[in-house]
Protein backbone atom coordinates (compact mmCIF):
# COMPACT_ATOMS: atom_id res chain seq x y z
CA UNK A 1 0.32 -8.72 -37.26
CA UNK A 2 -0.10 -6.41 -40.11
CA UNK A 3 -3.24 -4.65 -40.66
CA UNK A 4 -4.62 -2.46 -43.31
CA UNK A 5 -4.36 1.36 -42.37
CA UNK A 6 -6.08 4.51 -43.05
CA UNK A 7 -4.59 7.02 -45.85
CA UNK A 8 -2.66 8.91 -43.71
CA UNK A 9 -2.20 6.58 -40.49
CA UNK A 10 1.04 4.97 -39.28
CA UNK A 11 0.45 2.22 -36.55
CA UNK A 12 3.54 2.26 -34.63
CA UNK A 13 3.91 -1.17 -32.73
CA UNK A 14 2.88 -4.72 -32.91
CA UNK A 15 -0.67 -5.00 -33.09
CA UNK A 16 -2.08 -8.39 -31.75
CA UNK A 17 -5.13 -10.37 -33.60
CA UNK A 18 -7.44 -9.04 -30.65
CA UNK A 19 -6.69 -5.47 -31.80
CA UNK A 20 -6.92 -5.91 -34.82
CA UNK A 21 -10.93 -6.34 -34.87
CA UNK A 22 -11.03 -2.57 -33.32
CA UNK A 23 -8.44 -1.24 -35.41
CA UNK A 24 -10.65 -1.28 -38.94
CA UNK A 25 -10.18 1.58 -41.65
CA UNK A 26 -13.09 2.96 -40.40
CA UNK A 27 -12.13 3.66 -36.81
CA UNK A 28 -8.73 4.71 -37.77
CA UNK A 29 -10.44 7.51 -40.37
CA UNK A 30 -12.42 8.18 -37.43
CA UNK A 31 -9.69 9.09 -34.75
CA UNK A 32 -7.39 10.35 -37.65
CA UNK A 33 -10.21 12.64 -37.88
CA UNK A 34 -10.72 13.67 -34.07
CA UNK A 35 -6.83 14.64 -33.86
CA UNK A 36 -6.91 16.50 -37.37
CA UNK A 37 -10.06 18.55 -36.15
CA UNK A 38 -9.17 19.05 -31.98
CA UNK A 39 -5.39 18.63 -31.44
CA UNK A 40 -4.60 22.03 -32.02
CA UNK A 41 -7.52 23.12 -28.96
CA UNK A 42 -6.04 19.63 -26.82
CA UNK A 43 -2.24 20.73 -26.53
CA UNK A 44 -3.99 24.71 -25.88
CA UNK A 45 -5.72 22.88 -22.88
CA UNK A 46 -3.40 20.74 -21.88
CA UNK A 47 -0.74 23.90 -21.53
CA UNK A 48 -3.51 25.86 -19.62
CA UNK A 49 -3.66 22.97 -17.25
CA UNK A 50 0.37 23.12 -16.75
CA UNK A 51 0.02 26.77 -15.92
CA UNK A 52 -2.80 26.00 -13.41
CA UNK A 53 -1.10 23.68 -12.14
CA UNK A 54 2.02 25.89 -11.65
CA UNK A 55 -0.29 28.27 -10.06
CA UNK A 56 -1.50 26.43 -7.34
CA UNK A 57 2.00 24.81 -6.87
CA UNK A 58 2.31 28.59 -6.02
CA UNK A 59 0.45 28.56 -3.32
CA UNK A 60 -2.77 30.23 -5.28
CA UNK A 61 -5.80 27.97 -4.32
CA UNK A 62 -8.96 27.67 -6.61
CA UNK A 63 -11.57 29.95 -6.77
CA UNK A 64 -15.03 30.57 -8.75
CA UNK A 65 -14.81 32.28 -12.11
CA UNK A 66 -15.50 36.47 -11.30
CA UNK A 67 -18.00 35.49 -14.29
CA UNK A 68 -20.47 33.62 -12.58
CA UNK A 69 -20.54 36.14 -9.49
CA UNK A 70 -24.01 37.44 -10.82
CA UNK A 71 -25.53 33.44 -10.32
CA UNK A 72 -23.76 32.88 -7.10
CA UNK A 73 -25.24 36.40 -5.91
CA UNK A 74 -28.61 35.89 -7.18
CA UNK A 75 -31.06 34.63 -4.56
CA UNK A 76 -33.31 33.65 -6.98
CA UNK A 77 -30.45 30.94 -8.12
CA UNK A 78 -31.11 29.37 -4.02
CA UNK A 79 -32.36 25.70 -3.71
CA UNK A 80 -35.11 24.89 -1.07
CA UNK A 81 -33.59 24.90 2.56
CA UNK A 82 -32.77 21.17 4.30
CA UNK A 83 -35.83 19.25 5.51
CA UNK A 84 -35.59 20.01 9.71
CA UNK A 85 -34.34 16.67 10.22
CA UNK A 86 -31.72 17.09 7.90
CA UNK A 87 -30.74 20.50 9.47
CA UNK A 88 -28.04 18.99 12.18
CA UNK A 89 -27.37 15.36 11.52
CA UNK A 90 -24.91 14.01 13.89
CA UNK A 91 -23.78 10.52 14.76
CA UNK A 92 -22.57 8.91 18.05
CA UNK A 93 -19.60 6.96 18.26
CA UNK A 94 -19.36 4.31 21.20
CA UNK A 95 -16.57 1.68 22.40
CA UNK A 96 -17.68 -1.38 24.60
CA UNK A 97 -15.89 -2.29 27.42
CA UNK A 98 -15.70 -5.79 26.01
CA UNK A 99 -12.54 -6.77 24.83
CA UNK A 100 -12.93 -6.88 21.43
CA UNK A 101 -16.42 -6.04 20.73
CA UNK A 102 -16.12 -2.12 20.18
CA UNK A 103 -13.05 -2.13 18.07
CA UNK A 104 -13.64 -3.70 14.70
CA UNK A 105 -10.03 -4.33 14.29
CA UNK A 106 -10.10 -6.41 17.12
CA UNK A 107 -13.97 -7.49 16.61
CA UNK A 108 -13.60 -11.34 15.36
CA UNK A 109 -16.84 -10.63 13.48
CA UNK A 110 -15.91 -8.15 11.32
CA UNK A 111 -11.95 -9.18 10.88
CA UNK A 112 -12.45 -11.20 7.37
CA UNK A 113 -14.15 -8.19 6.32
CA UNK A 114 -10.89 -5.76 7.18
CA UNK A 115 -9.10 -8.05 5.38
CA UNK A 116 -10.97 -8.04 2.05
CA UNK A 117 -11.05 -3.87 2.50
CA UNK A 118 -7.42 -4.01 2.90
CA UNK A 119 -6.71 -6.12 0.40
CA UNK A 120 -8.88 -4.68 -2.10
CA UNK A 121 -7.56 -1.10 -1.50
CA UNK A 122 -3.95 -1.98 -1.75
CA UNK A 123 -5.10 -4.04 -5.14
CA UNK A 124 -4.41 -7.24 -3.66
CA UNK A 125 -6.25 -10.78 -3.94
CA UNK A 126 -8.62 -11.29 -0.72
CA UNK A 127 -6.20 -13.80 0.63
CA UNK A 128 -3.12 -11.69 0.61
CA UNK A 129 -0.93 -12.49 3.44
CA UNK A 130 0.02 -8.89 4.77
CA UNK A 131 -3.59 -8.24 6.13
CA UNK A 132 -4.25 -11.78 7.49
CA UNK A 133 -0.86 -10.84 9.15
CA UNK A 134 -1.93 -7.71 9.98
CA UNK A 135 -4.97 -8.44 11.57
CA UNK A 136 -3.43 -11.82 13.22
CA UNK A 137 -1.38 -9.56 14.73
CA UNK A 138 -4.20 -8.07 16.66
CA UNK A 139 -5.24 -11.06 17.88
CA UNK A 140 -8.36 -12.19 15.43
C-alpha cells in the first residue's frame, strides 16, 4: 500500500492498511525529527556499550562510578535500619514422608499447575504435550 511520506522520508517495505493509520505525515516528521536531532549521541552510545561490553568479556566486572564515592561514603546518604523482624528472615523447607505429598512434582495437587509454569516459560500453549509428558512421567 502506498502512503503519503514526509519531505525527506523513504519507507522502505510494504506497508499494510493497519500501518498505515500510524504512519501519518505527522508521525513520520516526528521520528524524522528524533533521528535528525539524537542519532549522532545514539551510535556514540551504542559504541560505548560495545566497548563495555568488550570490557567485561575481559574479565573486568562492573563497578560504581569513582564519582559518586562522596554519596556512597556519606552517612548522612544511609536509609533507616530493617524493622527487627526483618533483620534475619529465614524460611524452612520440609519434605513429607508421604509419597507424593512433599514434592510438588510428584504432588497430584499442584501438577496442572507445573504444567501451565512450564508451558508458559518455554512460550508454549497450557496444553502442550512435552510437560503433560513430563510430568506423566512422574507419575501425576
Amino acid at each position: 500500500m502506498a502512503i503519503q511520506t514526509a519531505p525527506g522520508v523513504q519507507i522502505v517495505g510494504a506497508v499494510k492498511p493497519e500501518q498505515a493509520d500510524v504512519l501519518t505525515v505527522p508521525a513520520q516528521h516526528f521520528v524524522a525529527t528524533l533521528q535528525r536531532c539524537f542519532n549522532a549521541r545514539r551510535l556514540e552510545l551504542l559504541q560505548r556499550r560495545d566497548r563495555r561490553q568488550q570490557e567485561i568479556d575481559a574479565g573486568r566486572l562492573p563497578d560504581f562510578l569513582p564519582d559518586t564515592a562522596a554519596v556512597r561514603n556519606d552517612v548522612s546518604w544511609r536509609g533507616a535500619p530493617p524493622a527487627p523482624g526483618l533483620v534475619d528472615r529465614r524460611v524452612e523447607i520440609t519434605a513429607s514422608d508421604a509419597p507424593g505429598v512433599g514434592s510438588p512434582c510428584l504432588n497430584p495437587r499442584t501438577a496442572a499447575g507445573w504444567v501451565r509454569n512450564a508451558c508458559g516459560i518455554a512460550g508454549h500453549d497450557p496444553t502442550c504435550s512435552v510437560a503433560r509428558a513430563a510430568v506423566a512421567v512422574r507419575g501425576v
